[in-house]
N, C-alpha and C. Protein backbone atom coordinates (compact mmCIF):
# COMPACT_ATOMS: atom_id res chain seq x y z
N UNK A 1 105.25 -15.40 18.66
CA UNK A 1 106.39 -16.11 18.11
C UNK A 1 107.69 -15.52 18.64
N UNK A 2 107.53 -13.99 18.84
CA UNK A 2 108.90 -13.21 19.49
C UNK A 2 109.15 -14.00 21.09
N UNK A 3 110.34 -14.25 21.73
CA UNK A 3 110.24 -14.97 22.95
C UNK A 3 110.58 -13.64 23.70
N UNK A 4 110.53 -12.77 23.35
CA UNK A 4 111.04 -11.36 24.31
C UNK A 4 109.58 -11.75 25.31
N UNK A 5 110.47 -11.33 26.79
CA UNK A 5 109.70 -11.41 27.77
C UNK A 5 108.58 -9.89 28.21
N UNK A 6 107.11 -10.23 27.22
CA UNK A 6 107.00 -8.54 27.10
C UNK A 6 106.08 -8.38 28.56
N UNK A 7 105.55 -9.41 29.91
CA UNK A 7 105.26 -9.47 31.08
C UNK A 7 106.31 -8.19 31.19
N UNK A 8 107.59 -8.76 32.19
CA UNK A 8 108.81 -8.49 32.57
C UNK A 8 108.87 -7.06 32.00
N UNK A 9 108.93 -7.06 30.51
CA UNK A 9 108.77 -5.29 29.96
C UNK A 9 108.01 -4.57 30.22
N UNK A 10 106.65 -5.07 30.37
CA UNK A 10 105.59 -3.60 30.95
C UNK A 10 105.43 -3.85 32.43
N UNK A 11 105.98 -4.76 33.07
CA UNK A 11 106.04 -4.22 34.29
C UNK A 11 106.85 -3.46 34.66
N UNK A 12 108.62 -3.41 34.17
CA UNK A 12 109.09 -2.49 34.07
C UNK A 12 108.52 -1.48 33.74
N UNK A 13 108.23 -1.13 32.23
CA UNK A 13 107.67 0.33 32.27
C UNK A 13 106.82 0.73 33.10
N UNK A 14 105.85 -0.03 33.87
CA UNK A 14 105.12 0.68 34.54
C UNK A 14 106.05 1.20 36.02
N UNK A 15 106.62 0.45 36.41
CA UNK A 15 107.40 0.66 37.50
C UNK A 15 108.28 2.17 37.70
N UNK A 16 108.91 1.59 36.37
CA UNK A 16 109.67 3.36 36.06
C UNK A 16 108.70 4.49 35.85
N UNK A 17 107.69 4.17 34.97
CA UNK A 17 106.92 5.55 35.02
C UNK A 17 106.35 6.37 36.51
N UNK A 18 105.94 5.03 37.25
CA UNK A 18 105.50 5.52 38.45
C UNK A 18 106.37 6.44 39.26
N UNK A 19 107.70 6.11 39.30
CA UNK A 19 108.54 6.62 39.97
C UNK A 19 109.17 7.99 39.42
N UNK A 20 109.08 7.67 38.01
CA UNK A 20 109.44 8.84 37.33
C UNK A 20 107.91 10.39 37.89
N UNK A 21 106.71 9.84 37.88
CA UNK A 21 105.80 10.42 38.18
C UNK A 21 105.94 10.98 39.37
N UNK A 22 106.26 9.78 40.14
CA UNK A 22 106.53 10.78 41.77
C UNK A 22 107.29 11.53 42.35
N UNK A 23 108.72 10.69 41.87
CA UNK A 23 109.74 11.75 41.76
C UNK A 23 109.57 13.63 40.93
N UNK A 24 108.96 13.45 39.91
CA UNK A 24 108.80 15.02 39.49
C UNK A 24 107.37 15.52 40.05
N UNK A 25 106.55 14.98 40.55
CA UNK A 25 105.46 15.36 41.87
C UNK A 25 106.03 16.19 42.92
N UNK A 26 107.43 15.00 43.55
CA UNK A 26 108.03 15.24 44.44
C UNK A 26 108.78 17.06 44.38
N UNK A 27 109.59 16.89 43.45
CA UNK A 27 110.28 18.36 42.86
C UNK A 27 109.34 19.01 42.84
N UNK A 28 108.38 19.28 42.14
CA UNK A 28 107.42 20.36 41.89
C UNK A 28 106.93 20.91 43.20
N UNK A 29 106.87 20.18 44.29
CA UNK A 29 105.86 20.55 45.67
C UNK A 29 107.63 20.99 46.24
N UNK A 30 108.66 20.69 46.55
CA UNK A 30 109.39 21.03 46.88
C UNK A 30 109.63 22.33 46.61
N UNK A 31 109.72 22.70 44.83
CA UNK A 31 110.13 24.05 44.31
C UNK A 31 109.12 24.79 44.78
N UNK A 32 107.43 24.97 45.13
CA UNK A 32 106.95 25.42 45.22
C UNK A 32 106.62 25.84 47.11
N UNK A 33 107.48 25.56 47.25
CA UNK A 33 107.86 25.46 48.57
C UNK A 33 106.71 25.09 49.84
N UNK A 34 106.30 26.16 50.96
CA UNK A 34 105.33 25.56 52.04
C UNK A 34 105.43 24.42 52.81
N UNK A 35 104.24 23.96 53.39
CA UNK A 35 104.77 23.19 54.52
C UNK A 35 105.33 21.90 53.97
N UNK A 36 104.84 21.97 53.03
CA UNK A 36 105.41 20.46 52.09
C UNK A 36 106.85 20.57 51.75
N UNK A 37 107.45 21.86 51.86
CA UNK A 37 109.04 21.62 51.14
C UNK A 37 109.80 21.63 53.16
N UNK A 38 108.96 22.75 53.93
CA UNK A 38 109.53 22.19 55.24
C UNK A 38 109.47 21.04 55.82
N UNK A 39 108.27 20.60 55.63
CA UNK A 39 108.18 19.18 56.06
C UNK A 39 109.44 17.90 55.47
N UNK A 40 109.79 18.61 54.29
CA UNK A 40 110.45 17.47 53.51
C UNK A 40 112.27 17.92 53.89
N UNK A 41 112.23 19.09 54.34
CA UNK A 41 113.38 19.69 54.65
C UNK A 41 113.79 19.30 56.01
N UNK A 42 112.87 18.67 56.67
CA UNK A 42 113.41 18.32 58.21
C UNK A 42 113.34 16.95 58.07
N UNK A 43 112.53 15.72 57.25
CA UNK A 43 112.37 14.52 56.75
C UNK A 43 113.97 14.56 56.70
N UNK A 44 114.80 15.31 55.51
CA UNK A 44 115.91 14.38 55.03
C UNK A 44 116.81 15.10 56.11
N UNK A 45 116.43 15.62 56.70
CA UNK A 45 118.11 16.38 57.98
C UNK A 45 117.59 14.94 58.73
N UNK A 46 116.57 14.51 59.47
CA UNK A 46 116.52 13.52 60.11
C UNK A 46 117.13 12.07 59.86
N UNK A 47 116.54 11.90 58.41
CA UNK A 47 116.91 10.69 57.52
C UNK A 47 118.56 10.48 57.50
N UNK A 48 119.37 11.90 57.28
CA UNK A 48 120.31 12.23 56.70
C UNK A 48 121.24 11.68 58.31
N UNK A 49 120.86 12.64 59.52
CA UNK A 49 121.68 11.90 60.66
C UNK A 49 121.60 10.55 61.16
N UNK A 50 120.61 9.89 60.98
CA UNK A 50 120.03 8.14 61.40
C UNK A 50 121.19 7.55 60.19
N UNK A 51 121.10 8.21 59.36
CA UNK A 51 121.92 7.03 58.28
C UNK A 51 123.19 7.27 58.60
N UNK A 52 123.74 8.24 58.63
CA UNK A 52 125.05 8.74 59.47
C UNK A 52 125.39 7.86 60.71
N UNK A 53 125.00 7.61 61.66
CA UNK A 53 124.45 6.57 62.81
C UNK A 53 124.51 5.25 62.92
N UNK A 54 124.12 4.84 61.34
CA UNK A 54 124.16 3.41 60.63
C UNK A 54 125.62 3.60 60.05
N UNK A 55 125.98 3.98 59.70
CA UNK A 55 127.31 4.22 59.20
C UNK A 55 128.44 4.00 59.96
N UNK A 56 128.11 4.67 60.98
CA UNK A 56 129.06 4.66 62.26
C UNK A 56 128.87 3.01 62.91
N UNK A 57 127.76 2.78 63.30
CA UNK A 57 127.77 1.55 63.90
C UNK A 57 127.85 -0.08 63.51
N UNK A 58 127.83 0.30 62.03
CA UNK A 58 128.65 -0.98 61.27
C UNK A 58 129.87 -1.23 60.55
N UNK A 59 130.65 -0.09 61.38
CA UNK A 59 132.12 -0.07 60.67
C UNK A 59 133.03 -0.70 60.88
N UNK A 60 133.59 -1.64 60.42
CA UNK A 60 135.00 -2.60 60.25
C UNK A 60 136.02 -2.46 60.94
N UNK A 61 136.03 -3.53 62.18
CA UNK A 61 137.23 -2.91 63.36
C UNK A 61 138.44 -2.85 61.83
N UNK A 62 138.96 -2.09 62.46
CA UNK A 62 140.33 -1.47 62.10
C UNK A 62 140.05 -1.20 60.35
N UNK A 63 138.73 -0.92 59.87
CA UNK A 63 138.60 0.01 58.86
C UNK A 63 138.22 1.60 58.97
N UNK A 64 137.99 1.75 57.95
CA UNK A 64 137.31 3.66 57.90
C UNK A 64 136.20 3.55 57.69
N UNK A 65 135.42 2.20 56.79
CA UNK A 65 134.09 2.71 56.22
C UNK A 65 133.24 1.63 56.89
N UNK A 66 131.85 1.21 56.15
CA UNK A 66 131.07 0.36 56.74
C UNK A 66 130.88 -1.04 55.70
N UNK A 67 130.48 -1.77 56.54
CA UNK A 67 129.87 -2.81 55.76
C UNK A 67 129.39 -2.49 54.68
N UNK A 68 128.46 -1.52 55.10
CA UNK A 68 127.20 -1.66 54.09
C UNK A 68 127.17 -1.27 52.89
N UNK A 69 128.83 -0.40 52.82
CA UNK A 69 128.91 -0.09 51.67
C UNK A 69 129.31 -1.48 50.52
N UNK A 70 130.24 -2.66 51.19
CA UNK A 70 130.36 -3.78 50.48
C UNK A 70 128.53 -4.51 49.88
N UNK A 71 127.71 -4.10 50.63
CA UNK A 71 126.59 -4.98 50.31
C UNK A 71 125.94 -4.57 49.47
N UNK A 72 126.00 -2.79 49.28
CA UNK A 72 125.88 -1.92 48.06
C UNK A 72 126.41 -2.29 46.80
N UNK A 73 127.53 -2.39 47.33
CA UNK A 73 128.52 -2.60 45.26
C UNK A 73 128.11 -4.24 45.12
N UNK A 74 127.63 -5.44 46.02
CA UNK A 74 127.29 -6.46 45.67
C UNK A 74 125.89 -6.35 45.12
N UNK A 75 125.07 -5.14 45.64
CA UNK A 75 123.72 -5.63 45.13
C UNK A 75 123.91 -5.07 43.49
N UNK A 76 124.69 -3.82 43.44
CA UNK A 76 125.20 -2.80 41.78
C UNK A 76 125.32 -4.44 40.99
N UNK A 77 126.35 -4.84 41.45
CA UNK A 77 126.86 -6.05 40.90
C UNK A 77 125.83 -6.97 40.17
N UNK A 78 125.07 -7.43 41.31
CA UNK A 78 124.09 -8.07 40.70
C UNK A 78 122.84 -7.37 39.70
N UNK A 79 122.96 -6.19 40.09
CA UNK A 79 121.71 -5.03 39.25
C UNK A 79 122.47 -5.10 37.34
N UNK A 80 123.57 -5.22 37.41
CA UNK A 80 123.84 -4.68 36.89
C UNK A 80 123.79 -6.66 35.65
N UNK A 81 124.49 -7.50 36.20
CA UNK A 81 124.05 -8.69 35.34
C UNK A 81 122.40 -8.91 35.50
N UNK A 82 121.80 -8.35 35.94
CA UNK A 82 119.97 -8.83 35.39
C UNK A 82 120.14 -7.40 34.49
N UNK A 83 120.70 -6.98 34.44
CA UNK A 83 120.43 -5.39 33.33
C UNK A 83 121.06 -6.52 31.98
N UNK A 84 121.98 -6.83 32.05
CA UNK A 84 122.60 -7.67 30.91
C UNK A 84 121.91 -9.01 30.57
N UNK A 85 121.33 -9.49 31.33
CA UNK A 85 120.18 -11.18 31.03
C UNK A 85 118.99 -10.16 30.54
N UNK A 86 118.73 -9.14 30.97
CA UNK A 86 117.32 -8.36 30.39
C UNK A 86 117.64 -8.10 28.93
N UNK A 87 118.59 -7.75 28.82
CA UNK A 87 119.30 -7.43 27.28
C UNK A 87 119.30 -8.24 26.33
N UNK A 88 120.00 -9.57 26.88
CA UNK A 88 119.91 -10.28 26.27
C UNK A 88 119.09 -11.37 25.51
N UNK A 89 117.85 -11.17 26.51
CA UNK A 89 116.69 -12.06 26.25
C UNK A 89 115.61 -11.03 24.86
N UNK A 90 116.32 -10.13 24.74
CA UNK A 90 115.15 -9.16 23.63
C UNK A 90 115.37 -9.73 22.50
N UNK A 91 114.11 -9.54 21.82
CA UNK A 91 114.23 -10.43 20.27
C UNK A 91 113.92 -11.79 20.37
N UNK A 92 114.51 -12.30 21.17
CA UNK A 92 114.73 -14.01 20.77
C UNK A 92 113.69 -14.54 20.23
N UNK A 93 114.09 -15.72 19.69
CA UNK A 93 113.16 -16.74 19.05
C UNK A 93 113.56 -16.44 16.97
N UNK A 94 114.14 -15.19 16.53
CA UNK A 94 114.33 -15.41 15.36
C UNK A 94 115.28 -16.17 14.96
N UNK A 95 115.21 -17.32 14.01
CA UNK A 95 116.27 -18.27 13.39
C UNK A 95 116.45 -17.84 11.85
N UNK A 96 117.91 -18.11 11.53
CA UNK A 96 117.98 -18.16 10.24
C UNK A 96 117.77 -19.75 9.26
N UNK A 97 117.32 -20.64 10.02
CA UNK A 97 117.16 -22.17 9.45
C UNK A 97 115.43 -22.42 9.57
N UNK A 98 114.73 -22.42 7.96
CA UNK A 98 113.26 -22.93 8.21
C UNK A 98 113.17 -24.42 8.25
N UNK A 99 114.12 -25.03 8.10
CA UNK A 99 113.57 -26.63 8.36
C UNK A 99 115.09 -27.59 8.13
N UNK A 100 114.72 -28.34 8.78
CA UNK A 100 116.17 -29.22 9.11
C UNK A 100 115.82 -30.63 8.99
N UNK A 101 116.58 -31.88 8.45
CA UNK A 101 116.17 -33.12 8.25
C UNK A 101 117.56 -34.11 7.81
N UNK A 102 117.46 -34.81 9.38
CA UNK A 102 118.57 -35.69 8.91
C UNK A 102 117.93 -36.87 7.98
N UNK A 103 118.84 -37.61 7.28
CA UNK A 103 118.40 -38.88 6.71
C UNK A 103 119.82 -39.57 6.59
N UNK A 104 118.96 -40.96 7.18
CA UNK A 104 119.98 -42.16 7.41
C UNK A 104 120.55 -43.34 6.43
N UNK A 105 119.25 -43.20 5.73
CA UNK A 105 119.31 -44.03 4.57
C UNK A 105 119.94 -44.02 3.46
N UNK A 106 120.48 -44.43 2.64
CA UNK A 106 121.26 -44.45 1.34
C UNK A 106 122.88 -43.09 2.03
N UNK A 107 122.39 -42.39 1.36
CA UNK A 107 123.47 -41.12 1.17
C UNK A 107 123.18 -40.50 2.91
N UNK A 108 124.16 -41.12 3.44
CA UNK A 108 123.19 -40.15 4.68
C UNK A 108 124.05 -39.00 4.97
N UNK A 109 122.65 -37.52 5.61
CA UNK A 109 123.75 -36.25 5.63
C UNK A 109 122.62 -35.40 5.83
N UNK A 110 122.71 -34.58 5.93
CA UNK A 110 121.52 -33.42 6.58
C UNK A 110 121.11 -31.99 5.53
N UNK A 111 119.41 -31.96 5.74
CA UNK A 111 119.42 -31.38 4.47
C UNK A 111 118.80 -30.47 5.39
N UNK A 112 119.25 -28.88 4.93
CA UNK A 112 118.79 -27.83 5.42
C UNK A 112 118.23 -26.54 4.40
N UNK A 113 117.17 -26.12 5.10
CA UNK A 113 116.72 -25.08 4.44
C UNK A 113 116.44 -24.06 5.18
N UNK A 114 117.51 -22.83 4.31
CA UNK A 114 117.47 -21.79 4.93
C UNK A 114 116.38 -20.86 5.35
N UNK A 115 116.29 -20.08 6.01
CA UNK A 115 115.06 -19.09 6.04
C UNK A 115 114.75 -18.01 4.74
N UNK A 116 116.17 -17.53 4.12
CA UNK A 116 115.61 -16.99 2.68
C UNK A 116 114.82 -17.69 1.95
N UNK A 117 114.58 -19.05 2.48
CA UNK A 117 113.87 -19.68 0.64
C UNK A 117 112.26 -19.60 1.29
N UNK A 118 111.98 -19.37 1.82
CA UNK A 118 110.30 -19.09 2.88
C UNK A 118 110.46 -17.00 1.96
N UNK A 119 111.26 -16.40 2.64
CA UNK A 119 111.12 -15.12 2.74
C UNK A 119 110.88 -14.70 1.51
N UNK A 120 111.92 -15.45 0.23
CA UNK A 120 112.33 -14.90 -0.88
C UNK A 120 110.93 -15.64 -2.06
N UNK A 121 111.07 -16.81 -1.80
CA UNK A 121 109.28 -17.28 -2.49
C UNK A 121 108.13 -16.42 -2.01
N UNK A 122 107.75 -16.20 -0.90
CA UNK A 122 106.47 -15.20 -0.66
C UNK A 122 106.69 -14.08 -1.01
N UNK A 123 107.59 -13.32 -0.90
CA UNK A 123 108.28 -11.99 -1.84
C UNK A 123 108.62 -11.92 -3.21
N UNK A 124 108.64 -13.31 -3.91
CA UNK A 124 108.82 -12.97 -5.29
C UNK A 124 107.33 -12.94 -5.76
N UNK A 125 106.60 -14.19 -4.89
CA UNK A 125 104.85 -13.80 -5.45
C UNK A 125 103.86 -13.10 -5.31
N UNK A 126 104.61 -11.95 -4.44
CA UNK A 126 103.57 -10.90 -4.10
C UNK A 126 104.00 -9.57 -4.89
N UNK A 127 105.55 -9.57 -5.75
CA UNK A 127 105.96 -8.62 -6.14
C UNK A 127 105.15 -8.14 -7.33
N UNK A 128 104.34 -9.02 -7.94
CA UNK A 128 103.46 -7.92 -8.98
C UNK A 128 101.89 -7.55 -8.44
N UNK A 129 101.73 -8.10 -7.45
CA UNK A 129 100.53 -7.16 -7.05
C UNK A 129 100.88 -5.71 -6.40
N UNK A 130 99.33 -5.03 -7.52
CA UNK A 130 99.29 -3.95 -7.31
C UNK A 130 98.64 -3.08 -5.92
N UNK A 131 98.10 -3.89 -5.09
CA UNK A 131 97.64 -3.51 -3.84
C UNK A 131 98.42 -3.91 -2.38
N UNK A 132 99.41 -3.89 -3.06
CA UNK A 132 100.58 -3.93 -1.95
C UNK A 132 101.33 -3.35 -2.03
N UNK A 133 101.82 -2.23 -1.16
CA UNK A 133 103.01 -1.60 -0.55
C UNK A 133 104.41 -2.24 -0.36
N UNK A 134 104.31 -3.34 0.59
CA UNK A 134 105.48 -3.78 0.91
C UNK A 134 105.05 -5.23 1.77
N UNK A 135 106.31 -6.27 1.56
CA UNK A 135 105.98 -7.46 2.37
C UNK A 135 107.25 -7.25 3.31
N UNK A 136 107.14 -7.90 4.37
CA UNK A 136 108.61 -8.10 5.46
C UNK A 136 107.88 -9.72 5.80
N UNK A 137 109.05 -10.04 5.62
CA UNK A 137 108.86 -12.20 5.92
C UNK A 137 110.16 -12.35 6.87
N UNK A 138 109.59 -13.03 8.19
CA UNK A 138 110.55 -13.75 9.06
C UNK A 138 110.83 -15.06 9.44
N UNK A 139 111.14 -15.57 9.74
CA UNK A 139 111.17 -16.76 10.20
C UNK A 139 111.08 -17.02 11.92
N UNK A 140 110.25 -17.88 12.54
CA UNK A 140 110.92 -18.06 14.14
C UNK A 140 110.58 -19.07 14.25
N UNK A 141 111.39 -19.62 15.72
CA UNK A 141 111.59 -20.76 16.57
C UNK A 141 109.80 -20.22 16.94
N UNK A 142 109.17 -21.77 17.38
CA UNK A 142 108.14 -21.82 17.91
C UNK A 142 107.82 -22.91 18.61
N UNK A 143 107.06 -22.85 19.43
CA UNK A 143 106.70 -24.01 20.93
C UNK A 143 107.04 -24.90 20.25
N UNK A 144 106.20 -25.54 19.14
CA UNK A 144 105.49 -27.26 18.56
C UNK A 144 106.87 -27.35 18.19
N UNK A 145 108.18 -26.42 18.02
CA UNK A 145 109.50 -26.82 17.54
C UNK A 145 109.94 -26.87 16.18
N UNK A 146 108.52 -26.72 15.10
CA UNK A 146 108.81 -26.38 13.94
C UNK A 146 108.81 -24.72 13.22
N UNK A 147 109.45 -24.30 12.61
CA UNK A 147 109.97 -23.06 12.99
C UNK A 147 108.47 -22.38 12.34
N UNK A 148 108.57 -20.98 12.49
CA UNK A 148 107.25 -20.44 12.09
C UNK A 148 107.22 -19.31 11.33
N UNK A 149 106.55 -18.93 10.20
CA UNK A 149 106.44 -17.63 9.75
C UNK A 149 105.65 -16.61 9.82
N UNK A 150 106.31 -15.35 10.17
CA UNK A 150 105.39 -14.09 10.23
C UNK A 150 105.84 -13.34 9.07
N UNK A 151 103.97 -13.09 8.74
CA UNK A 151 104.83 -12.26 7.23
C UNK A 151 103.85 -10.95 7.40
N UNK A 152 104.32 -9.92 7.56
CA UNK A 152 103.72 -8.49 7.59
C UNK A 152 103.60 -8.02 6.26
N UNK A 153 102.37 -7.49 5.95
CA UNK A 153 101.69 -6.75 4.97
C UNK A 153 101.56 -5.70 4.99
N UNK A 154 102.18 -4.85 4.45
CA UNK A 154 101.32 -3.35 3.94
C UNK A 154 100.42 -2.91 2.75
N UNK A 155 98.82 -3.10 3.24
CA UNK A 155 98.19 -3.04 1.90
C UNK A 155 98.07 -1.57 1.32
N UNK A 156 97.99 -1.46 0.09
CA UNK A 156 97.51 -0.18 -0.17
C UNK A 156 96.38 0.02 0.26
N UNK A 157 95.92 1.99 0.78
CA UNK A 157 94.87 2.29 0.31
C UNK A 157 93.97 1.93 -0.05
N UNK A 158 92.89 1.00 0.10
CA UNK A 158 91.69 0.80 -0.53
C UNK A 158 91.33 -0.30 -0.89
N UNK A 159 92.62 -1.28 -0.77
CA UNK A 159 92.75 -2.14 -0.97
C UNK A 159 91.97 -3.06 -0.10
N UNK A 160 91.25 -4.70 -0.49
CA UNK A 160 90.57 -5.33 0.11
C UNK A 160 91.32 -6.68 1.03
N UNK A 161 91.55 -6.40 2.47
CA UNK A 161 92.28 -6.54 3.55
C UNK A 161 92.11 -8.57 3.74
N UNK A 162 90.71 -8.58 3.98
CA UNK A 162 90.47 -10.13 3.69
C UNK A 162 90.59 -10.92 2.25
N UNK A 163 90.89 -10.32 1.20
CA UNK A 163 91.25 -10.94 -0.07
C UNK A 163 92.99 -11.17 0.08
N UNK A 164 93.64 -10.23 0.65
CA UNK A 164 95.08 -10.46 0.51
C UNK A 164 95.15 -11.10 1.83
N UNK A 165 94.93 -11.34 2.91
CA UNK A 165 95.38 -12.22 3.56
C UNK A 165 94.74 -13.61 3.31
N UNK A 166 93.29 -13.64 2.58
CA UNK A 166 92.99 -15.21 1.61
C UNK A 166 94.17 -15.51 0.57
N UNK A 167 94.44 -14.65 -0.01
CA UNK A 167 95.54 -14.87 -0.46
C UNK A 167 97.04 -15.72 -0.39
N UNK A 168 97.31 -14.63 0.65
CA UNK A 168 98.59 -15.04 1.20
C UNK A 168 98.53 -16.50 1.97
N UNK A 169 97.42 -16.89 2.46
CA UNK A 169 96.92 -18.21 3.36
C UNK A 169 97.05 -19.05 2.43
N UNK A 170 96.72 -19.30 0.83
CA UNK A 170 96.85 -20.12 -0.26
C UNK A 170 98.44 -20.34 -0.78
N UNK A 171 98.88 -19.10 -0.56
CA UNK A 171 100.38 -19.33 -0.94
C UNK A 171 100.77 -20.09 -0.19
N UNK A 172 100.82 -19.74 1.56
CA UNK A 172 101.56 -20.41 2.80
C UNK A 172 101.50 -22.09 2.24
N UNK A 173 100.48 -21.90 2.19
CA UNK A 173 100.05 -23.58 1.82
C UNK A 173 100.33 -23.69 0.50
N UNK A 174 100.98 -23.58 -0.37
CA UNK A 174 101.38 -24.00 -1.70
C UNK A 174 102.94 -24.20 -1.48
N UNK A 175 103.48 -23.27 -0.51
CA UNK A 175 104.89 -23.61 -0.31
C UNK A 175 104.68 -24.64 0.88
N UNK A 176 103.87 -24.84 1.26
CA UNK A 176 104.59 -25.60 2.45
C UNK A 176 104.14 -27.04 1.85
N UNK A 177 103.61 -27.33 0.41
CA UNK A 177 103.88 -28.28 -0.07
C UNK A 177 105.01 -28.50 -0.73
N UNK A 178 105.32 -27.71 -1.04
CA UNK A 178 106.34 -27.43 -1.87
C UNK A 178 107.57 -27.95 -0.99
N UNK A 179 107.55 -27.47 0.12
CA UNK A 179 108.74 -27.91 0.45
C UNK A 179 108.85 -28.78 1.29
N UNK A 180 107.56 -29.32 2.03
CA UNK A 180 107.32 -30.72 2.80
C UNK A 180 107.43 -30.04 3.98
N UNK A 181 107.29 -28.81 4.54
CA UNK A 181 107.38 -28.40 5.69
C UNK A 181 106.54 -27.76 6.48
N UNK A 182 105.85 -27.51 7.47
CA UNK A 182 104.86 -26.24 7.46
C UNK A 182 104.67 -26.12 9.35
N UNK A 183 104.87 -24.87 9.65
CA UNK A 183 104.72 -24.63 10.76
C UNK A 183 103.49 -23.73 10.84
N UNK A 184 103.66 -22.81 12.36
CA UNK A 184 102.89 -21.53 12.55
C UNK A 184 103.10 -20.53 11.88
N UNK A 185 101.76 -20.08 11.33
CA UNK A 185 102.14 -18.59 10.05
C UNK A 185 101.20 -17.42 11.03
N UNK A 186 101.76 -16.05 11.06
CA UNK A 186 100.83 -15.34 11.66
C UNK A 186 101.05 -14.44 10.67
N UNK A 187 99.97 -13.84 10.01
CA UNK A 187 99.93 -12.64 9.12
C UNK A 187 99.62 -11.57 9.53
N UNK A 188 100.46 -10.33 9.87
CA UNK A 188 100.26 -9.12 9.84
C UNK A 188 99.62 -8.36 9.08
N UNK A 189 98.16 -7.55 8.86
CA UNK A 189 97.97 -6.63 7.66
C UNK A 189 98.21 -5.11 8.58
N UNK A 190 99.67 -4.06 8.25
CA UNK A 190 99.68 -2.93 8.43
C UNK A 190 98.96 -2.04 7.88
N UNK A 191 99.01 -0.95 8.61
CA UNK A 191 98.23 0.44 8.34
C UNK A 191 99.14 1.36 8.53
N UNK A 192 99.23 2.60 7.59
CA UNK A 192 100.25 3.73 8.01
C UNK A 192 100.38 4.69 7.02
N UNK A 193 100.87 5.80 7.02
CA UNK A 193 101.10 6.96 6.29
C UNK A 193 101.54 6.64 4.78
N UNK A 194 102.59 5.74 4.62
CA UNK A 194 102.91 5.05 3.48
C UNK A 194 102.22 4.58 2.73
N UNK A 195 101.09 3.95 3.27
CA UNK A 195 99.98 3.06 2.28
C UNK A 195 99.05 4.26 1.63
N UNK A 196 98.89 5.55 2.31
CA UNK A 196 98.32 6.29 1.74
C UNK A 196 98.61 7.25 0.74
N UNK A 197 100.42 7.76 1.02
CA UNK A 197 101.04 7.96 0.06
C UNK A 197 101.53 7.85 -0.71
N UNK A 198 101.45 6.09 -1.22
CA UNK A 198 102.35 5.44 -2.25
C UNK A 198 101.25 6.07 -3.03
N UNK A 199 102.32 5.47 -4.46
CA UNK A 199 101.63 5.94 -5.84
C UNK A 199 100.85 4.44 -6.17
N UNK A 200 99.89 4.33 -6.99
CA UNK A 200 99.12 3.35 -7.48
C UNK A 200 99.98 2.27 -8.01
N UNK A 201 100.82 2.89 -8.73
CA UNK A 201 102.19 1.72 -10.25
C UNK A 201 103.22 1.52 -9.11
N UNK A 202 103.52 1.48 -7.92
CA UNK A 202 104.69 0.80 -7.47
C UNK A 202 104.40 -0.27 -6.84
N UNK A 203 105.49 -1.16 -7.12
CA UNK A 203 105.33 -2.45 -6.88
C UNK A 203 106.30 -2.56 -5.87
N UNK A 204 106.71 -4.28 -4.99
CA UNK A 204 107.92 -4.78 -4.28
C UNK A 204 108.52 -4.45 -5.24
C-alpha cells in the first residue's frame, strides 16, 4: 500500500554497501602496506599525471580551466535533483480522506470522510480488549483507487494471533457497512519487547 519505491532502495543499499566494502578493503591493504600499497602508489602517480594531461588538453581558448570541469558541476546538478525526487517519493501513498462522493441529485455537494473516522472506530473497539498492547490504523491511496486500510497489531504475550486478526476481519466488515465503503485492509500482527513487558490490566 506504501508507494515508496523499495526496488530503487535496496538497490541503492546494496550499491553503497559494496563500495563502502571496497573502499575500506581498499584502506586496510594500503595501511598494511607491500606490494599492494606500491602497486597502488604508482597506479595513482600514473592516474594522477594522464588526468593532468586531460586537463590540459580540453582547456577553453582564452580560459584557465577545462571543460570538464563545467560537465562535472552539470552532472552534481543533476545528482543532486534525483537526490531530491528520491526524497520525495518516500512514504507516498498515505491520504488523510477514506472516501469521497459527489451527489447530483436533490442537494447537490460532496460528502467526505475523513481518515480519523476508519482509525478512531477500530481504536475505540479494540480499546477494552485485554490481549492487546496497542493498535496503529492508517489509511492509503491504493491501485483499485479506493483508499485502503492498514491496521497494525500488537498482541500481548500469549495471546491467540488468529482469533484477533478473525476478529479484527469482522470489524473491517461491520464498518465498511457502516459506512458504504470498503477498500484493501492489510493487517499487521507485531511482535516485540513491549508485548512481553506490558502488564496484563493495560488497555488502548
Amino acid at each position: 500500500m506504501n508507494q515508496t519505491p523499495r526496488g530503487v532502495n535496496r538497490t541503492l543499499l546494496v550499491l553503497l554497501g559494496v563500495l563502502l566494502c571496497a573502499a575500506g578493503g581498499h584502506l586496510l591493504l594500503v595501511s598494511l602496506g607491500g606490494s599492494y600499497a606500491l602497486g597502488w602508489t604508482r597506479f595513482a602517480s600514473l592516474a594522477g599525471g594522464r588526468f593532468q594531461s586531460l586537463l590540459a588538453s580540453t582547456t577553453l581558448p582564452g580560459q584557465p580551466g577545462s571543460w570538464l570541469w563545467i560537465v562535472a558541476a552539470v552532472a552534481l546538478v543533476v545528482l543532486v535533483l534525483l537526490m531530491v525526487w528520491w526524497m520525495a517519493v518516500q512514504g507516498k501513498g498515505r491520504t488523510g480522506t477514506y472516501a469521497r462522493e459527489y451527489y447530483d441529485d436533490g442537494a447537490r455537494g460532496m460528502v467526505e470522510i475523513g481518515a480519523g473516522v476508519p482509525e478512531q472506530a477500530i481504536r475505540t473497539a479494540l480499546s477494552e480488549r485485554h490481549d492487546i498492547v496497542s493498535v496503529n490504523v492508517s489509511v492509503w491511496d491504493s491501485p483499485q483507487g479506493e483508499a485502503g486500510l492498514r491496521i497494525r497489531v500488537l498482541p500481548r504475550q500469549g495471546a491467540a494471533p488468529l482469533r484477533i486478526a478473525e476478529d479484527i476481519s469482522a470489524l473491517v466488515v461491520a464498518l465498511d457497512r457502516a459506512l458504504g465503503r470498503g477498500g484493501p485492509v492489510v493487517i499487521h500482527l507485531a511482535a516485540g519487547a513491549r508485548a512481553r513487558m506490558s502488564r496484563s490490566d493495560r488497555v488502548l
